[in-house]
Protein backbone atom coordinates (compact mmCIF):
# COMPACT_ATOMS: atom_id res chain seq x y z
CA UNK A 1 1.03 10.60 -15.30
CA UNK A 2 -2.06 9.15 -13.57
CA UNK A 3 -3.14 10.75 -10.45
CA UNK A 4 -4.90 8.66 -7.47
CA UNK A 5 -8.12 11.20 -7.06
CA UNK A 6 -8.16 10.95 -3.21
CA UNK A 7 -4.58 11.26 -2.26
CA UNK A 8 -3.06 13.14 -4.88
CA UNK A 9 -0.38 10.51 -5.40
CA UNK A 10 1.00 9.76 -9.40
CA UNK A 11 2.12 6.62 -10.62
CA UNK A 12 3.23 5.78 -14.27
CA UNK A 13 0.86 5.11 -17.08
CA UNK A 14 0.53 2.27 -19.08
CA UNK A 15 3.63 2.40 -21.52
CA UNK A 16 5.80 3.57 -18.94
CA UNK A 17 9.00 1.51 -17.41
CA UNK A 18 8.00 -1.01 -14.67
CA UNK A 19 11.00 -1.02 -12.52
CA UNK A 20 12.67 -0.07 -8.96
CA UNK A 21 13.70 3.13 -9.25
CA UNK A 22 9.99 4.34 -10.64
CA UNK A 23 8.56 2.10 -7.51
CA UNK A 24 10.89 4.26 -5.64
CA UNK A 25 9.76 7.23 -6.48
CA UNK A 26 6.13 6.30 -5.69
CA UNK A 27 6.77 4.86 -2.30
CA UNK A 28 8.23 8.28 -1.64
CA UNK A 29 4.92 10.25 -2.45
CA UNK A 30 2.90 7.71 -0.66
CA UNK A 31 5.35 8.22 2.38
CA UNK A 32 5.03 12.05 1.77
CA UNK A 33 1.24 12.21 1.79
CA UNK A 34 0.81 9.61 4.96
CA UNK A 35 3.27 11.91 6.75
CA UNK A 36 1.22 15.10 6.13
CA UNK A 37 -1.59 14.02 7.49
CA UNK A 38 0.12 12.12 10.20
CA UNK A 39 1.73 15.45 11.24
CA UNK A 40 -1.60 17.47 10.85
CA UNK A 41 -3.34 14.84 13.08
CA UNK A 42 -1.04 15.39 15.53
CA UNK A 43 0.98 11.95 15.54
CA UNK A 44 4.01 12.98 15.32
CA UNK A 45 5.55 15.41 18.01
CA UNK A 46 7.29 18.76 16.42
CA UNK A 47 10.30 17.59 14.55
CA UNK A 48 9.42 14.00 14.40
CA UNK A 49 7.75 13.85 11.14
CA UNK A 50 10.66 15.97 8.95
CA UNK A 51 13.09 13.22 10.37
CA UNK A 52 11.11 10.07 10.24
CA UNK A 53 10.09 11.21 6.74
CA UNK A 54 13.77 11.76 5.86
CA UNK A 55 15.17 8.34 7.31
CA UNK A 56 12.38 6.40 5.22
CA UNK A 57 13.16 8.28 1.82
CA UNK A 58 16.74 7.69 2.54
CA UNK A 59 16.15 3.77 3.33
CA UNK A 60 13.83 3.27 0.20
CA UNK A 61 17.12 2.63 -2.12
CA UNK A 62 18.04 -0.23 0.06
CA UNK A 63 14.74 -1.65 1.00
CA UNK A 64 12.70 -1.03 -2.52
CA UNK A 65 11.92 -4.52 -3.38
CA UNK A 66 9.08 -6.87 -4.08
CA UNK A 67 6.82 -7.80 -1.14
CA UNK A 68 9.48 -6.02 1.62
CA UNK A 69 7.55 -4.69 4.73
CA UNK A 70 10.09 -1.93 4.92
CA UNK A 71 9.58 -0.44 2.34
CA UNK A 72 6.07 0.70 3.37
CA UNK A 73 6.12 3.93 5.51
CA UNK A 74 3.10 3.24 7.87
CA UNK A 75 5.15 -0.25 8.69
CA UNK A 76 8.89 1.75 8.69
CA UNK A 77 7.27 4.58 10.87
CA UNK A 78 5.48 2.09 13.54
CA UNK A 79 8.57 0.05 14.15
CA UNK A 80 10.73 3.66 14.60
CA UNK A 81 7.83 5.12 16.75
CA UNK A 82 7.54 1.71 18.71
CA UNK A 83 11.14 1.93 20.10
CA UNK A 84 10.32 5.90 20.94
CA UNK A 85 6.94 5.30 22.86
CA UNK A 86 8.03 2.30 24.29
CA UNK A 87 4.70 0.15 22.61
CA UNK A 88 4.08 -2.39 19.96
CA UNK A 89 4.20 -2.01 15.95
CA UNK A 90 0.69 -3.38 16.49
CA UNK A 91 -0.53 -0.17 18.56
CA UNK A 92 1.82 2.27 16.15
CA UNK A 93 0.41 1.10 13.33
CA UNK A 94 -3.30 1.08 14.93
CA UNK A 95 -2.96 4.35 15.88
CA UNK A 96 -1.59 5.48 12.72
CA UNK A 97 -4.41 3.97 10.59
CA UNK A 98 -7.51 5.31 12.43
CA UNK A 99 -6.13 8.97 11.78
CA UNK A 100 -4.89 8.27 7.85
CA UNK A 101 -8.39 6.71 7.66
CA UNK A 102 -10.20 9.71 9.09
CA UNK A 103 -8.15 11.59 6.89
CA UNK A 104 -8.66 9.68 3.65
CA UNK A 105 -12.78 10.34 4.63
CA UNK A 106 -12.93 6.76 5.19
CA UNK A 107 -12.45 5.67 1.75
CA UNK A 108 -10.71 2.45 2.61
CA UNK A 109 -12.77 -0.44 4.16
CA UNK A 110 -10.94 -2.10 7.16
CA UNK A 111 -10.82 -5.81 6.83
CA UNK A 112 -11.21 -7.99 10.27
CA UNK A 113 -12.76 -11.14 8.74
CA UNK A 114 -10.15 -13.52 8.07
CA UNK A 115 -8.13 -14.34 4.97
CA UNK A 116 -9.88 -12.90 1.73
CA UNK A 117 -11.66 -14.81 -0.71
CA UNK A 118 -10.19 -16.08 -4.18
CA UNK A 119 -6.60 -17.82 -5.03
CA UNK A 120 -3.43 -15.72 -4.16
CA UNK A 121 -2.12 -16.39 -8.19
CA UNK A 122 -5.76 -15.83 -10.06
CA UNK A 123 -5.24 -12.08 -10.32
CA UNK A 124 -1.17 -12.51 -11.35
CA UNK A 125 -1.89 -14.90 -13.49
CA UNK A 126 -4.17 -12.77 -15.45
CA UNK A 127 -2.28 -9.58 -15.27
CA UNK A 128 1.58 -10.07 -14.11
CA UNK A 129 2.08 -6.14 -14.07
CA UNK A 130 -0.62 -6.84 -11.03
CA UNK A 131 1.97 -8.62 -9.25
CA UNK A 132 4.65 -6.38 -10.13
CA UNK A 133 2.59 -3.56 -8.52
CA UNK A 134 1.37 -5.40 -5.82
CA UNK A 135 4.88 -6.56 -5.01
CA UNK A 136 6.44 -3.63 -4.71
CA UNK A 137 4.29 -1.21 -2.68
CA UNK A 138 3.85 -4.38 -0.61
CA UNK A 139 -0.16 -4.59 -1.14
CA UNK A 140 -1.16 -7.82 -1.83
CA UNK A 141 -4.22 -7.69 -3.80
CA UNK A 142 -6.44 -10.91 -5.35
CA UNK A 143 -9.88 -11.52 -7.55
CA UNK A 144 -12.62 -11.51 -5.31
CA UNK A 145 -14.46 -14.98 -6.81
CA UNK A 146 -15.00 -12.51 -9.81
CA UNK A 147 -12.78 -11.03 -12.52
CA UNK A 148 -14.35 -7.79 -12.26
CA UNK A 149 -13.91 -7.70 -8.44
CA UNK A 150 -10.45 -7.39 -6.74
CA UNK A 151 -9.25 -6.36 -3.30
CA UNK A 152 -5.97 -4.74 -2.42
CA UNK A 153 -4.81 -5.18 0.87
CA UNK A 154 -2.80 -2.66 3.24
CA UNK A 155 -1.66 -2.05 6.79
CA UNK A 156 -1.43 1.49 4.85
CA UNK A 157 -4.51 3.42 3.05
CA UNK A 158 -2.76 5.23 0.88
CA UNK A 159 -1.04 2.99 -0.15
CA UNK A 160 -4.05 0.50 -0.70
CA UNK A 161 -5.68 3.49 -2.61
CA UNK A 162 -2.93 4.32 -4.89
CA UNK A 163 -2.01 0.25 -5.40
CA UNK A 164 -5.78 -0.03 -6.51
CA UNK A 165 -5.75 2.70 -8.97
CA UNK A 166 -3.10 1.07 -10.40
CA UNK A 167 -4.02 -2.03 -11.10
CA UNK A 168 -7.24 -1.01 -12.12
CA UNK A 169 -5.47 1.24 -14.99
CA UNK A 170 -3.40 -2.28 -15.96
CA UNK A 171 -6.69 -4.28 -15.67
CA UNK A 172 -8.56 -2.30 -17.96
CA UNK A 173 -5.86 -2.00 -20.52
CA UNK A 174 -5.22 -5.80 -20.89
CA UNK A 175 -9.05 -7.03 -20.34
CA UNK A 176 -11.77 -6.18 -22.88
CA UNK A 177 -11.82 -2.29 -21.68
CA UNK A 178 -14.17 -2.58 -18.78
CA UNK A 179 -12.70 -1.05 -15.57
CA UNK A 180 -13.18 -3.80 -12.55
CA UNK A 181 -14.68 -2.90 -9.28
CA UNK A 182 -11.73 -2.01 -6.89
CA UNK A 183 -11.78 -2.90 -2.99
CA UNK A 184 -8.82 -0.86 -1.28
CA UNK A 185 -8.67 -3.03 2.20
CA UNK A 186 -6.86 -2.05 5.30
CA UNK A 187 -5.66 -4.89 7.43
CA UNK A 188 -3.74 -5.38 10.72
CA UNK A 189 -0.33 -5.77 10.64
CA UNK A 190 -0.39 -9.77 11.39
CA UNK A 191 -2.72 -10.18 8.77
CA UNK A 192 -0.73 -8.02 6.23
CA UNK A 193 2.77 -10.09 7.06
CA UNK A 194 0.92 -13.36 6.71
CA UNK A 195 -0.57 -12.30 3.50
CA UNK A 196 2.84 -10.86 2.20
CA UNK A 197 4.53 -14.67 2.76
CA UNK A 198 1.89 -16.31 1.22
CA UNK A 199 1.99 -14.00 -2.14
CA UNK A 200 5.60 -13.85 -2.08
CA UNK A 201 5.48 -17.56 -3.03
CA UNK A 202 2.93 -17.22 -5.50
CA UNK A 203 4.37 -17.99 -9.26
């Protein structure tokens, strides 16, 4: 299986089966590695991260589904850590993104511009695996004016960074073998929800 070089995280290669249960399975590992560093950061208190981890693995059979919020940890852990600290999922998932960024060596760009450049179906309708992907690890990604340029979007790094790996494998496969330039994008949590609605219409 590929490996996503800066978090460790596999995903399926090319031939293998496209479907919930493998999305599952990834979602996990991304939850998994954002909780590690989450707990070596110093996030969580001592006890918090085993259980929060543990409720979000448990919830991913009922929540693993294209372009569901829930079924990204970052977004799952800010809304349980919201009713605990008494704040906003906002501030949660601020707080948890400036220490998985740190963490990641600031590998992912944050995003603060606006909506993105280029058509929400121009990538899909090149590559519907892209969709697939994007869909279900909730990362809506699109061609940046270019077909050799795309940007994934995340409230969550890792999962940005795993997303883009991804669909850079499934790119390169379908296109004429060239590997396009990747742009793993973290964005607020506003932004992200907006963006999910507008690619969950796309056809």
């Amino acid at each position: 299986m590929p490996v996503e070089e800066i978090t460790g995280v596999a995903f399926p290669g090319l031939n293998a089966p496209k479907e919930a249960g493998v999305f599952g399975h990834v979602l996990a590992a991304i939850g998994e590695c954002c909780s590690v560093h989450l707990n070596e950061a110093g996030y969580f208190t001592e006890g918090e991260c085993a259980g929060v981890l543990k409720a979000y693995q448990s919830g991913l059979s009922v929540c693993c589904e294209p372009w569901n919020p829930a079924a990204d940890f970052v977004a799952f852990t800010a809304e349980t850590q919201a009713k605990a600290h008494g704040l906003s999922a906002e501030v949660e998932v601020s707080r948890m993104q400036k220490l998985l960024r740190w963490a990641l060596g600031d590998r992912v760009r944050c995003w603060t511009f606006g909506l993105l450049p280029g058509a929400v179906e121009g990538l899909y309708r090149q590559c519907e695996t892209a969709r697939v992907v994007s869909g279900y690890l909730a990362c809506p990604s699109m061609l940046g004016g270019e077909l050799s340029i795309v940007h994934t979007t995340s409230v969550n790094p890792v999962a940005a960074l795993v997303a883009a790996a991804w669909i850079q494998q499934e790119l390169t496969a379908h296109g004429d073998g060239d590997a396009p330039f990747m742009f793993p994008l973290m964005v607020d949590r506003p932004f992200w929800l907006t963006t999910l609605q507008r690619h969950l219409g796309a056809k």
